[in-house]
PDB file of N, CA and C in Angstrom:
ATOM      1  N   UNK A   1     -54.269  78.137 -29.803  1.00  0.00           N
ATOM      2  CA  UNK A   1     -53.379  78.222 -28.675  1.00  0.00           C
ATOM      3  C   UNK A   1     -52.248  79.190 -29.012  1.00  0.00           C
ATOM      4  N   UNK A   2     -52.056  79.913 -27.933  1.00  0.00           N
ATOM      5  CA  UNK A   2     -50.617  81.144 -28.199  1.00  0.00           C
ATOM      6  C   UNK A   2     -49.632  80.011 -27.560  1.00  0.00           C
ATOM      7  N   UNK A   3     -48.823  79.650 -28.129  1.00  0.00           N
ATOM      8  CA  UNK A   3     -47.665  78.487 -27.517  1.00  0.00           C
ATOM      9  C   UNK A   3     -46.139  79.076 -27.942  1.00  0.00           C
ATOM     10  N   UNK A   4     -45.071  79.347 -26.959  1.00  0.00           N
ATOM     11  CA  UNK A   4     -43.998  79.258 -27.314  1.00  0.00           C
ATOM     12  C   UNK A   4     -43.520  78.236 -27.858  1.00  0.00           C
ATOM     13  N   UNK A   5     -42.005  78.135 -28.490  1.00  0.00           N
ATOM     14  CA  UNK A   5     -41.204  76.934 -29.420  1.00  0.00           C
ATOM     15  C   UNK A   5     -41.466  75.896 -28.234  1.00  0.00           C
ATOM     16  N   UNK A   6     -40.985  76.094 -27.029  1.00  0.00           N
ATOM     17  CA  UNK A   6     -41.172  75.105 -25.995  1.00  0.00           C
ATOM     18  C   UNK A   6     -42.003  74.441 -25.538  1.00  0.00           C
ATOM     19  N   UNK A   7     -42.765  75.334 -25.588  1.00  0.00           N
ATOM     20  CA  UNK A   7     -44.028  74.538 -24.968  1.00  0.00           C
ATOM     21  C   UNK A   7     -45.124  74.007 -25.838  1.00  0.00           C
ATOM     22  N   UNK A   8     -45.521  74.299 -27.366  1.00  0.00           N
ATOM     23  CA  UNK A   8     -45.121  73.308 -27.970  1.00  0.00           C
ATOM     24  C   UNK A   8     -44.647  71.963 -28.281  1.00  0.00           C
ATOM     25  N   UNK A   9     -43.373  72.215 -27.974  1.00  0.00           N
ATOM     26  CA  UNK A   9     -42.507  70.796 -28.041  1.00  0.00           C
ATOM     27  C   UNK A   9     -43.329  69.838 -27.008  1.00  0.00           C
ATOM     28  N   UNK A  10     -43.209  70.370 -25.464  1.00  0.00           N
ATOM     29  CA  UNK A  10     -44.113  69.379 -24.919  1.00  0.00           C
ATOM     30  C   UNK A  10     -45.226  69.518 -25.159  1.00  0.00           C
ATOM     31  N   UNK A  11     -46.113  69.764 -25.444  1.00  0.00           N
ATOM     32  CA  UNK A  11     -47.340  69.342 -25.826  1.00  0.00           C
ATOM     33  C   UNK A  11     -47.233  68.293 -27.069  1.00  0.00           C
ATOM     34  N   UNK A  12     -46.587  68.395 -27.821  1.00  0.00           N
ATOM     35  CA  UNK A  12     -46.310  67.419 -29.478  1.00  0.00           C
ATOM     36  C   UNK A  12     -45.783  65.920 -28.194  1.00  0.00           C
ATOM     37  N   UNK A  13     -44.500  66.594 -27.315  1.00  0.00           N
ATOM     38  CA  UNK A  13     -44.325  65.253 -26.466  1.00  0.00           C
ATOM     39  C   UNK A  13     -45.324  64.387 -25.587  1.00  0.00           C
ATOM     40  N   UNK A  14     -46.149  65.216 -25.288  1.00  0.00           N
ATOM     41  CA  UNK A  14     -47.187  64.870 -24.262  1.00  0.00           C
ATOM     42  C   UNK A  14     -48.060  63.975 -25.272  1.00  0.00           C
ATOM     43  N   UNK A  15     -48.153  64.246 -26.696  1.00  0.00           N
ATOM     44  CA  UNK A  15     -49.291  63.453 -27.591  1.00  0.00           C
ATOM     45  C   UNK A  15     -48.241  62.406 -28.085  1.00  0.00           C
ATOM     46  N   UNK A  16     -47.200  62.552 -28.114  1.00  0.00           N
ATOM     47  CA  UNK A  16     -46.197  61.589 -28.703  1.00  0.00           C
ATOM     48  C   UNK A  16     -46.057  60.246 -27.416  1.00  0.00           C
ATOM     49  N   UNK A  17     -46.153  60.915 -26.268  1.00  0.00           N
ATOM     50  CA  UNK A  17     -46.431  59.399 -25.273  1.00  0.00           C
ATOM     51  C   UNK A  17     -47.406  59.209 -25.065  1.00  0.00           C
ATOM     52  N   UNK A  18     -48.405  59.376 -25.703  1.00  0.00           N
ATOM     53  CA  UNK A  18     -50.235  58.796 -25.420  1.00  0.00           C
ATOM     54  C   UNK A  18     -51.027  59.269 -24.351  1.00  0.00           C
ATOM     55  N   UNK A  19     -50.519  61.126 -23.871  1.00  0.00           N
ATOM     56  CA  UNK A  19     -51.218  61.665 -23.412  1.00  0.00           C
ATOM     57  C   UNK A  19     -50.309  61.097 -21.809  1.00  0.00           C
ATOM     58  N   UNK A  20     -49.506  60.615 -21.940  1.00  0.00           N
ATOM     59  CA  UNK A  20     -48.678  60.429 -20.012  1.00  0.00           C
ATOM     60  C   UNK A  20     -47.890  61.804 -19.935  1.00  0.00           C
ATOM     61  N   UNK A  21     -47.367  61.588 -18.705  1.00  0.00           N
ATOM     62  CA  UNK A  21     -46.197  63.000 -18.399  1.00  0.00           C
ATOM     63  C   UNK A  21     -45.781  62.696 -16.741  1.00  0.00           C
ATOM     64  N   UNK A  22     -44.710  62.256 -16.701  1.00  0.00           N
ATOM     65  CA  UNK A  22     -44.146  61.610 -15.531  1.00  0.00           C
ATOM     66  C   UNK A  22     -45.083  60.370 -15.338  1.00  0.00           C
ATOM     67  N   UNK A  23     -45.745  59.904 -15.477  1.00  0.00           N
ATOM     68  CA  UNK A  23     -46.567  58.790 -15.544  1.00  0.00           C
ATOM     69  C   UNK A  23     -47.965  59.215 -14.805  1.00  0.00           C
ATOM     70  N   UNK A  24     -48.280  60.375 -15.071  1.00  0.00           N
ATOM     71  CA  UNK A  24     -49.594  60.867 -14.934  1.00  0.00           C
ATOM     72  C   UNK A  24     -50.557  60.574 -16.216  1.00  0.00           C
ATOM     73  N   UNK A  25     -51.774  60.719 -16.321  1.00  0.00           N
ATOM     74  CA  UNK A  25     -52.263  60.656 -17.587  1.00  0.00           C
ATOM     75  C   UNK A  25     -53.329  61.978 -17.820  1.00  0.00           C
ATOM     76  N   UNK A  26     -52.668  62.934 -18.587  1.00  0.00           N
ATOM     77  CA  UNK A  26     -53.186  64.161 -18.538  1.00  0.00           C
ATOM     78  C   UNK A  26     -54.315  64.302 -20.018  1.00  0.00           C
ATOM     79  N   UNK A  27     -53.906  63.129 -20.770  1.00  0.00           N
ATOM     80  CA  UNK A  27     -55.265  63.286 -21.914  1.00  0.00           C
ATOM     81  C   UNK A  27     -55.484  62.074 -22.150  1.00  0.00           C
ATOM     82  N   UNK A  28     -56.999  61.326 -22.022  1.00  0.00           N
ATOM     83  CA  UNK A  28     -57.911  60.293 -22.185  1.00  0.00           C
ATOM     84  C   UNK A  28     -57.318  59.938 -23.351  1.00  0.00           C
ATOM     85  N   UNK A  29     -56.728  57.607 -23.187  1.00  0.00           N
ATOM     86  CA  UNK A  29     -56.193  57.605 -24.049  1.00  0.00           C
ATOM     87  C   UNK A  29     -57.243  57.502 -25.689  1.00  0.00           C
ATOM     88  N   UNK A  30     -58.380  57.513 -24.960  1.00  0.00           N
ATOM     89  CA  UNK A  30     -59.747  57.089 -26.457  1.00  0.00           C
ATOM     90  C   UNK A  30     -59.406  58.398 -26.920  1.00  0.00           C
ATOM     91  N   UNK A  31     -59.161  59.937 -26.397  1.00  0.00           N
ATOM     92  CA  UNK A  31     -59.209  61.077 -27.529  1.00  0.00           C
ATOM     93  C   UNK A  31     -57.794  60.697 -27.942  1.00  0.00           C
ATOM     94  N   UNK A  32     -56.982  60.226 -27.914  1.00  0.00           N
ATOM     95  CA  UNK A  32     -55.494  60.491 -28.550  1.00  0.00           C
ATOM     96  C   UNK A  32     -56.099  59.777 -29.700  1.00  0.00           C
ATOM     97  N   UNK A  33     -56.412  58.190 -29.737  1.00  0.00           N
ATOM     98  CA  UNK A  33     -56.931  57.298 -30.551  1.00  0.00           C
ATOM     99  C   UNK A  33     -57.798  58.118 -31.406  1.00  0.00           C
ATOM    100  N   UNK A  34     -58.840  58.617 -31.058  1.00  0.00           N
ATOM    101  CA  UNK A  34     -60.195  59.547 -32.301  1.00  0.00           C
ATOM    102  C   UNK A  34     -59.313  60.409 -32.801  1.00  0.00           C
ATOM    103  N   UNK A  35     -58.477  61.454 -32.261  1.00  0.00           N
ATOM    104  CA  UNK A  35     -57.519  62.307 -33.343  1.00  0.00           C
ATOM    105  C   UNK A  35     -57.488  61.836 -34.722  1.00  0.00           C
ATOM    106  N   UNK A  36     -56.921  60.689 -35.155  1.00  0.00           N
ATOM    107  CA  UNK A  36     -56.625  60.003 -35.651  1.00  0.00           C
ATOM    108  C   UNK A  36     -57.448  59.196 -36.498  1.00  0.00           C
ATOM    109  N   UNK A  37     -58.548  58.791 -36.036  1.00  0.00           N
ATOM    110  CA  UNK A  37     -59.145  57.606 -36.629  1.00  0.00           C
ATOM    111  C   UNK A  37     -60.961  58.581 -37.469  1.00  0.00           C
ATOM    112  N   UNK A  38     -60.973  57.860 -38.542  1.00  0.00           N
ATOM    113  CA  UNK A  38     -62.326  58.457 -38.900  1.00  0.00           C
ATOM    114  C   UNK A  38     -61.526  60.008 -39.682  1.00  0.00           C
ATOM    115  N   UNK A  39     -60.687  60.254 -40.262  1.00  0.00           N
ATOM    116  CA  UNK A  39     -60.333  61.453 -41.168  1.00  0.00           C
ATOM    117  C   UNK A  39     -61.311  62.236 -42.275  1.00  0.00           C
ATOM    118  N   UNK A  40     -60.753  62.424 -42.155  1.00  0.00           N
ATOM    119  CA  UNK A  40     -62.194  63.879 -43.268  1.00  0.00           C
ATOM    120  C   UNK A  40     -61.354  63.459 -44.633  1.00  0.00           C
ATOM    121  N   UNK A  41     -61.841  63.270 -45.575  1.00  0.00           N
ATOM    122  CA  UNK A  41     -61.156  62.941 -47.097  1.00  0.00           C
ATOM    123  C   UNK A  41     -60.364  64.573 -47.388  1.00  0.00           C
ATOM    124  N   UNK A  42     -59.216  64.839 -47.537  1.00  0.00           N
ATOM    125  CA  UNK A  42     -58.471  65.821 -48.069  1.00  0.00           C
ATOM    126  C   UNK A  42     -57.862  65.420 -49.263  1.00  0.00           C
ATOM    127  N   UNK A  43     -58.329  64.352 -49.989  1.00  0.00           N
ATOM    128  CA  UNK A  43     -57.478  64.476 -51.014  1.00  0.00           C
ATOM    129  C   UNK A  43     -57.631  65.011 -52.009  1.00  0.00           C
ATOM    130  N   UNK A  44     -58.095  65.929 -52.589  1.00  0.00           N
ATOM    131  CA  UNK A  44     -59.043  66.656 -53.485  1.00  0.00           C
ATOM    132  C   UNK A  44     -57.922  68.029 -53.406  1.00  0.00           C
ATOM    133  N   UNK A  45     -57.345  68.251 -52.500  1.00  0.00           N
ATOM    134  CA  UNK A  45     -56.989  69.279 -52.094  1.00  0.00           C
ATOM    135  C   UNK A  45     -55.497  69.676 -52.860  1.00  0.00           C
ATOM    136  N   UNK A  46     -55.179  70.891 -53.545  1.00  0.00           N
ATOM    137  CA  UNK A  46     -54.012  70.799 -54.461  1.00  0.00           C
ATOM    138  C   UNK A  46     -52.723  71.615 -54.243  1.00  0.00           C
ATOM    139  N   UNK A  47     -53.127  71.775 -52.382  1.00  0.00           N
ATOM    140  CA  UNK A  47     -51.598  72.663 -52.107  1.00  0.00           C
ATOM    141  C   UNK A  47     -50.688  72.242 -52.393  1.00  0.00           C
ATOM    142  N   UNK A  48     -50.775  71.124 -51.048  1.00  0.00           N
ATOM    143  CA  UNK A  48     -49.652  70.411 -51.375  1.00  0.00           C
ATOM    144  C   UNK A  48     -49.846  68.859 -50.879  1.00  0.00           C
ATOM    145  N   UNK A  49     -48.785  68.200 -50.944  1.00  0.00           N
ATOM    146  CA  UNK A  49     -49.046  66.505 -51.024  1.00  0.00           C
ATOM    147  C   UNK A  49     -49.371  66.070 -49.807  1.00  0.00           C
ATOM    148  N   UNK A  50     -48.613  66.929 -48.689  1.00  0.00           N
ATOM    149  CA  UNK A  50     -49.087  66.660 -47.324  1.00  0.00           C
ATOM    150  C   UNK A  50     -50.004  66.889 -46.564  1.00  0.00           C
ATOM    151  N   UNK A  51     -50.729  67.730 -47.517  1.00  0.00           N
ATOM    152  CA  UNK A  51     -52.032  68.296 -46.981  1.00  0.00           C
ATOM    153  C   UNK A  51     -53.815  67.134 -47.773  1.00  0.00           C
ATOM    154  N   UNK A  52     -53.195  66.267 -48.365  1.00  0.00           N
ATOM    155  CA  UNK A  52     -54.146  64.992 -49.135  1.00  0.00           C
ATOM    156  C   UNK A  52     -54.004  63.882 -48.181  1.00  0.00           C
ATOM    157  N   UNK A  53     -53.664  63.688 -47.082  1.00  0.00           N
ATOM    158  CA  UNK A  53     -53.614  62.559 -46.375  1.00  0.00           C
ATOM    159  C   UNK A  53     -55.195  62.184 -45.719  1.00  0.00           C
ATOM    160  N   UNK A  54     -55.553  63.173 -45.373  1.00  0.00           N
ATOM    161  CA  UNK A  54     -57.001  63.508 -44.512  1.00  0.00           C
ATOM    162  C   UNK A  54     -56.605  64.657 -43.277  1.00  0.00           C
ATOM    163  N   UNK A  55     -57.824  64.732 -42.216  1.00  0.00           N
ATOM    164  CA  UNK A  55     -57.788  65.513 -41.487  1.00  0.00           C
ATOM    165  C   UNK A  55     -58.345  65.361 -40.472  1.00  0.00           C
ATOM    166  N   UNK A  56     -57.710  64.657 -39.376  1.00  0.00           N
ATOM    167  CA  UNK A  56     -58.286  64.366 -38.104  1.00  0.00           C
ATOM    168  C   UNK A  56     -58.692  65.265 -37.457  1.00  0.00           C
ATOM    169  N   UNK A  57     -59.390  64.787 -35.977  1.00  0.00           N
ATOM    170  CA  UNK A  57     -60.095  65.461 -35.007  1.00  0.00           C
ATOM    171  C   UNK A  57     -58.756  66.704 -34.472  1.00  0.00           C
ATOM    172  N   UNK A  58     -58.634  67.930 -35.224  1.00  0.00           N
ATOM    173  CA  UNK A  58     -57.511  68.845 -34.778  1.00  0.00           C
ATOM    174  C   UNK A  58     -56.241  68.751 -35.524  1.00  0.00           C
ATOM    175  N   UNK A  59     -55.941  67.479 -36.458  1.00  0.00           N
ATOM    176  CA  UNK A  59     -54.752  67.991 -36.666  1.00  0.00           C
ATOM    177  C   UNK A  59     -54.341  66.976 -37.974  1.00  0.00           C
ATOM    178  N   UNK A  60     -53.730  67.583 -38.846  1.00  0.00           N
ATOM    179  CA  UNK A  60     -53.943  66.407 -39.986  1.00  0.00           C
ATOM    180  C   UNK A  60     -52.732  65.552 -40.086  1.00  0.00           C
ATOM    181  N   UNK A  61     -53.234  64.346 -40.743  1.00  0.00           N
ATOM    182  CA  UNK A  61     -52.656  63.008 -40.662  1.00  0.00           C
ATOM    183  C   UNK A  61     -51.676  63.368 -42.315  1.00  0.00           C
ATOM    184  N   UNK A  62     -50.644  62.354 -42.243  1.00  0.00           N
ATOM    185  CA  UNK A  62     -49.567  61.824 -43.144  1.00  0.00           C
ATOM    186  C   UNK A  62     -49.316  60.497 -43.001  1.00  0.00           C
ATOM    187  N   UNK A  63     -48.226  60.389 -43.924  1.00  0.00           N
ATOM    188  CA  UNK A  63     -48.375  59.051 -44.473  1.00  0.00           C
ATOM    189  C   UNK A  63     -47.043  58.082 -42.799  1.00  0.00           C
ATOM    190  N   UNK A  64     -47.384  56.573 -42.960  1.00  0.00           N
ATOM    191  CA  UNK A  64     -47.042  55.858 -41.863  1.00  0.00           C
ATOM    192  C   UNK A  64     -47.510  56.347 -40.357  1.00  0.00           C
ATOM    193  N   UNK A  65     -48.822  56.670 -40.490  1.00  0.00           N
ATOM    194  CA  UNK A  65     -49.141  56.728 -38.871  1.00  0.00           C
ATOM    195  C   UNK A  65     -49.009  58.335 -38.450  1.00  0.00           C
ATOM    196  N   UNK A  66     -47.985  59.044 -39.164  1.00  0.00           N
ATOM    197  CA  UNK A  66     -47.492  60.182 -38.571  1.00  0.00           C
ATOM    198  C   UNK A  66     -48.960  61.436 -38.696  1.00  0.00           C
ATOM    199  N   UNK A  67     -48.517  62.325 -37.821  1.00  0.00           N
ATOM    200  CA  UNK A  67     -49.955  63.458 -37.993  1.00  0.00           C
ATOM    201  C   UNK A  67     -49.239  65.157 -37.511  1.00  0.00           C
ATOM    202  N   UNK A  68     -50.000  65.948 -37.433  1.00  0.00           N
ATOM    203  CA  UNK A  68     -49.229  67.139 -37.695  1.00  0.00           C
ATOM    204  C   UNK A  68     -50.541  68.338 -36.917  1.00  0.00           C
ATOM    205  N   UNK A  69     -49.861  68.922 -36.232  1.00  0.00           N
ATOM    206  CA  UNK A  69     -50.487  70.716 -35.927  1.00  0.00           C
ATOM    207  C   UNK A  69     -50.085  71.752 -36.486  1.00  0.00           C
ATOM    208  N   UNK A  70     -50.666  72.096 -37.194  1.00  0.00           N
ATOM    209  CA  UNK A  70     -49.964  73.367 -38.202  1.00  0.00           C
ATOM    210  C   UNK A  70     -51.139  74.232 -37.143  1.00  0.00           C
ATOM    211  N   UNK A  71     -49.960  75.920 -37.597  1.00  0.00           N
ATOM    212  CA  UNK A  71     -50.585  77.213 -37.007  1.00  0.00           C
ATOM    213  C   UNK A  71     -50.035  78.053 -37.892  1.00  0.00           C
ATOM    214  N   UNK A  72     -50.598  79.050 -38.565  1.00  0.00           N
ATOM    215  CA  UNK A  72     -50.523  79.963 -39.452  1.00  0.00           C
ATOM    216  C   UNK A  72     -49.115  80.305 -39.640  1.00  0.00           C
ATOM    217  N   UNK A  73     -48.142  80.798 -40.789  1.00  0.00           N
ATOM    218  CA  UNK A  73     -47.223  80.672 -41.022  1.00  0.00           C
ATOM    219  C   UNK A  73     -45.739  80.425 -40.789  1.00  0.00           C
ATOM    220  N   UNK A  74     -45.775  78.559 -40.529  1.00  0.00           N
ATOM    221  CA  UNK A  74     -45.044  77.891 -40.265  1.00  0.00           C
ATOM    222  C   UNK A  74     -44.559  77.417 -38.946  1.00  0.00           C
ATOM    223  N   UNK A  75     -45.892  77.155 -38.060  1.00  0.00           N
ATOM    224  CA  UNK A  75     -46.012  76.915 -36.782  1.00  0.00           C
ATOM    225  C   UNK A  75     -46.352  75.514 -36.824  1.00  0.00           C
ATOM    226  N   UNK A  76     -45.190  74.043 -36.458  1.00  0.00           N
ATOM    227  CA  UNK A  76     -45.653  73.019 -36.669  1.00  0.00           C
ATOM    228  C   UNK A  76     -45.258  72.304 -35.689  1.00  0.00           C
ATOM    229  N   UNK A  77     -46.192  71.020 -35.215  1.00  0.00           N
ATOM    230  CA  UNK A  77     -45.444  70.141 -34.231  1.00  0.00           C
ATOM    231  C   UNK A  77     -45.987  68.926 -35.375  1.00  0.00           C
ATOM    232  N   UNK A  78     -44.787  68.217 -35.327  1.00  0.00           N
ATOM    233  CA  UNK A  78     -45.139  66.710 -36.423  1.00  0.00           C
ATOM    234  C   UNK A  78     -44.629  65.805 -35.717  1.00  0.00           C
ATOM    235  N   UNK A  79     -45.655  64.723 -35.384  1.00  0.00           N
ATOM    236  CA  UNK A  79     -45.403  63.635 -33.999  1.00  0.00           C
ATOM    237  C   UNK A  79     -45.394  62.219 -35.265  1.00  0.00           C
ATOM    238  N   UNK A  80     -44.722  61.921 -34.896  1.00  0.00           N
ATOM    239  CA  UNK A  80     -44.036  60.597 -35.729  1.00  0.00           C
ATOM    240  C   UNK A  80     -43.811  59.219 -34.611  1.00  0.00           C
ATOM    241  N   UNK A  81     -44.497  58.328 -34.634  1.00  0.00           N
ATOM    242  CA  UNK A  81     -44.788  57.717 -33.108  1.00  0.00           C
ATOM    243  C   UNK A  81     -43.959  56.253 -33.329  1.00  0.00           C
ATOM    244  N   UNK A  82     -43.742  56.149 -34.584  1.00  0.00           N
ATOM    245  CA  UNK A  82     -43.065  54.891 -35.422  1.00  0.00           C
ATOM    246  C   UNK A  82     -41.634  55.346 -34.793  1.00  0.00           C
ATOM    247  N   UNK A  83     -41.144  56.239 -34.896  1.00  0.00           N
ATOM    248  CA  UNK A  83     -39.428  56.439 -34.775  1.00  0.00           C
ATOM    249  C   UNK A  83     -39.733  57.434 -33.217  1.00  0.00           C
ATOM    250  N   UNK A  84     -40.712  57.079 -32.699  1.00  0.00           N
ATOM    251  CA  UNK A  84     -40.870  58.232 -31.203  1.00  0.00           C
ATOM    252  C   UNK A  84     -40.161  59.101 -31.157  1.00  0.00           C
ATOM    253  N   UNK A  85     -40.452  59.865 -32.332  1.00  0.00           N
ATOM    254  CA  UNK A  85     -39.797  61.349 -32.383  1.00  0.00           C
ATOM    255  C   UNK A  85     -41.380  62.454 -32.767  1.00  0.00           C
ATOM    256  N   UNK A  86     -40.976  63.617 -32.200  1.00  0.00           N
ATOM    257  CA  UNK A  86     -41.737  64.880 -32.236  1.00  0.00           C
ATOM    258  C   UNK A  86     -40.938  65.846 -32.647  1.00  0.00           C
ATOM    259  N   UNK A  87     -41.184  66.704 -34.073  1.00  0.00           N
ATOM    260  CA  UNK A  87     -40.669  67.565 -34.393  1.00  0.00           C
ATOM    261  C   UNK A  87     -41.173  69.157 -34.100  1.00  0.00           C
ATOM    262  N   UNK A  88     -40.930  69.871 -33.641  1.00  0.00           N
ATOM    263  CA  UNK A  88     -41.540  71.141 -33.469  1.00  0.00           C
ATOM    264  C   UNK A  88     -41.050  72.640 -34.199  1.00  0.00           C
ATOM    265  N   UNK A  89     -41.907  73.195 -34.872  1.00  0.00           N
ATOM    266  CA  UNK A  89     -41.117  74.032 -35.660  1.00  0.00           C
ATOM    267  C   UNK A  89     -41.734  75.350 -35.489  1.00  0.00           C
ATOM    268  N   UNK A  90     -41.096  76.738 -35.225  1.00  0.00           N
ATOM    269  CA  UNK A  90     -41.656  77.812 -34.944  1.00  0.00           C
ATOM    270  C   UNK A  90     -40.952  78.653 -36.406  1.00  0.00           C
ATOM    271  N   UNK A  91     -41.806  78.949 -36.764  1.00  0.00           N
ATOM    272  CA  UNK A  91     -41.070  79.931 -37.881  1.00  0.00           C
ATOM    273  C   UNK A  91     -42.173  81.308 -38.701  1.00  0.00           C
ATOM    274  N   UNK A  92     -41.537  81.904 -39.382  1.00  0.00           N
ATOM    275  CA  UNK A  92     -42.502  82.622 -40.042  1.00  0.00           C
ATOM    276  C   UNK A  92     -42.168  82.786 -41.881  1.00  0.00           C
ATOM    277  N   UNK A  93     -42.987  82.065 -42.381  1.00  0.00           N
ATOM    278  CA  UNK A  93     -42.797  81.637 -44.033  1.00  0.00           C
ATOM    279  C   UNK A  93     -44.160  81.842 -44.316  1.00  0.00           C
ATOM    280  N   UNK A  94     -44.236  82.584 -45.645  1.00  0.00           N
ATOM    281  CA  UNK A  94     -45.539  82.761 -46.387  1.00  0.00           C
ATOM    282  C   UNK A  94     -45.635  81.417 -47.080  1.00  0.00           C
ATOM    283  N   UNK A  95     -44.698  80.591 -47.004  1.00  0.00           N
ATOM    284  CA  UNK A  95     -44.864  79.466 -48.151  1.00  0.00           C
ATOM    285  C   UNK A  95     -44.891  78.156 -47.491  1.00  0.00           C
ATOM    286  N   UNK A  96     -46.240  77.910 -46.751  1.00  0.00           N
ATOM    287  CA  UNK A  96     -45.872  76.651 -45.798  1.00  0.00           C
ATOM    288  C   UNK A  96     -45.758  75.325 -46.501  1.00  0.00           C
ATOM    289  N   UNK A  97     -46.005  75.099 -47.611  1.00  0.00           N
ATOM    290  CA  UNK A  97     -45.531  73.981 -48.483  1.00  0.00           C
ATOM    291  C   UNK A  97     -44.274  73.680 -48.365  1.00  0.00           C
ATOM    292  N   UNK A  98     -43.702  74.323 -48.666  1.00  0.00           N
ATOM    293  CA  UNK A  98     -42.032  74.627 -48.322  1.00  0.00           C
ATOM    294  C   UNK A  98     -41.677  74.143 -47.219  1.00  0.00           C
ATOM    295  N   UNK A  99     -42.208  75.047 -46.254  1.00  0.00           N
ATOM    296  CA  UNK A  99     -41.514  74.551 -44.428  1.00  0.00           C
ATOM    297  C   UNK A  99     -42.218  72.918 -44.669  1.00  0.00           C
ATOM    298  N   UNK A 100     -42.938  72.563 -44.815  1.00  0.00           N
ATOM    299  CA  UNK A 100     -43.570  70.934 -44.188  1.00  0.00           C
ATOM    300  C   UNK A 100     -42.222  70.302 -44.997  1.00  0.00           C
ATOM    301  N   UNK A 101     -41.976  70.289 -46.505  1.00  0.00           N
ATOM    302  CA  UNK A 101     -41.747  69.632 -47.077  1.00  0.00           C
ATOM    303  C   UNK A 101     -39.758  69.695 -46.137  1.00  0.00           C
ATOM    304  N   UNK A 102     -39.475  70.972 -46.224  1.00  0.00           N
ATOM    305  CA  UNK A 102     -38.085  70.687 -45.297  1.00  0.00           C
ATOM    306  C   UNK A 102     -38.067  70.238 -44.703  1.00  0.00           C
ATOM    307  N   UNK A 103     -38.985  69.569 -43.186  1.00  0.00           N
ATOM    308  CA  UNK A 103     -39.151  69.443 -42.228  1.00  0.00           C
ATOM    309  C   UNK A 103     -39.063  67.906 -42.367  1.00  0.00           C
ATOM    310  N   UNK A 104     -39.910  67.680 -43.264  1.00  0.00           N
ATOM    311  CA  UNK A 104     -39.687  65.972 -43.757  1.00  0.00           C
ATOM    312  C   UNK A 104     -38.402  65.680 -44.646  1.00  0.00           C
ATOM    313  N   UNK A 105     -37.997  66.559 -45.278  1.00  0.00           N
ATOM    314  CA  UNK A 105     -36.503  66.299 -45.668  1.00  0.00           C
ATOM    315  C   UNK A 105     -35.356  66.246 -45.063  1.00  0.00           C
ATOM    316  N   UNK A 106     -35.722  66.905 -44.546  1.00  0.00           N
ATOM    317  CA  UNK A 106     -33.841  67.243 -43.411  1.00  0.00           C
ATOM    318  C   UNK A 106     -34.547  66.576 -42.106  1.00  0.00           C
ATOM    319  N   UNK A 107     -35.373  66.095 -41.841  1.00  0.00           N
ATOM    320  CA  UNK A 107     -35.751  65.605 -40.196  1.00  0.00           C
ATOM    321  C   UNK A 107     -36.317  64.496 -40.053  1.00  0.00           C
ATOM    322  N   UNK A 108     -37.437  64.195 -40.823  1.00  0.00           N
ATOM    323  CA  UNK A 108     -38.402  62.885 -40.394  1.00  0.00           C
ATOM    324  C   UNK A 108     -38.195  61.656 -41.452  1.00  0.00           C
ATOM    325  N   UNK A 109     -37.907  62.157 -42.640  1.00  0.00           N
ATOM    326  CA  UNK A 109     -37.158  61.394 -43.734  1.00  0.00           C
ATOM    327  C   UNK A 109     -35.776  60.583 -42.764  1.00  0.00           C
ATOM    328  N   UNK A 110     -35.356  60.991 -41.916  1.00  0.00           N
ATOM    329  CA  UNK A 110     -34.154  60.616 -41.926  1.00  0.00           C
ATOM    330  C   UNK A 110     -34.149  59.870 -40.574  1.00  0.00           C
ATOM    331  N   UNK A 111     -35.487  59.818 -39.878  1.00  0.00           N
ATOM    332  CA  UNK A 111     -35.634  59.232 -38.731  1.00  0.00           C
ATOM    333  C   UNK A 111     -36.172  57.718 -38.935  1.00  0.00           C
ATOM    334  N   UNK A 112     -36.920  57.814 -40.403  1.00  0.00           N
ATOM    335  CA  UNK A 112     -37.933  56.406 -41.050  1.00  0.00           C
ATOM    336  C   UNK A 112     -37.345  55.726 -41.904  1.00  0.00           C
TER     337      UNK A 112
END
């Protein structure tokens, strides 16, 4: 997807309320649920720590429930459904280890 910072954000919001939007229901709540459930084993994997959780249908999972859309250097929406917050991040970093790990430091760390 070509997505601005914004639009983005709602889309991370649109998955962060279970696929509603004004109280329409624009995505089937069984695909929000499969995202999620049934992960691909990533733990083998030695980027980085956030990238060993697994890897759902589109978008990979972290630890307490939370899950993540990454897009090539430092394009992230991280939906955190425990503290109903959605983080969205547009940036450009060769070092995306880095951006995730800020993102959970200065933002989602501080929401849990």
């Amino acid at each position: 997807m070509f997505l601005r910072t914004h639009e983005l954000a709602r889309f991370a919001r649109l998955l962060l309320q279970d696929g509603l939007w004004e109280d329409r229901r624009l995505l089937p709540a069984g695909y929000l649920r499969r995202m999620t459930a049934d992960p691909a084993d990533t733990s083998a994997i030695t980027e980085g720590e956030r990238f060993t959780y697994g890897y759902g249908l589109g978008v990979w999972l972290d630890r307490s429930g939370m899950y993540r859309m990454d897009g090539r250097y430092g394009q992230y929406a991280v939906i955190c459904p425990a503290a109903r917050a959605a983080v969205t991040v547009t940036a450009h970093s060769e070092c995306e280890v880095d951006v995730l790990e800020a993102i959970h430091e200065l933002v989602i760390d501080r929401l849990t």
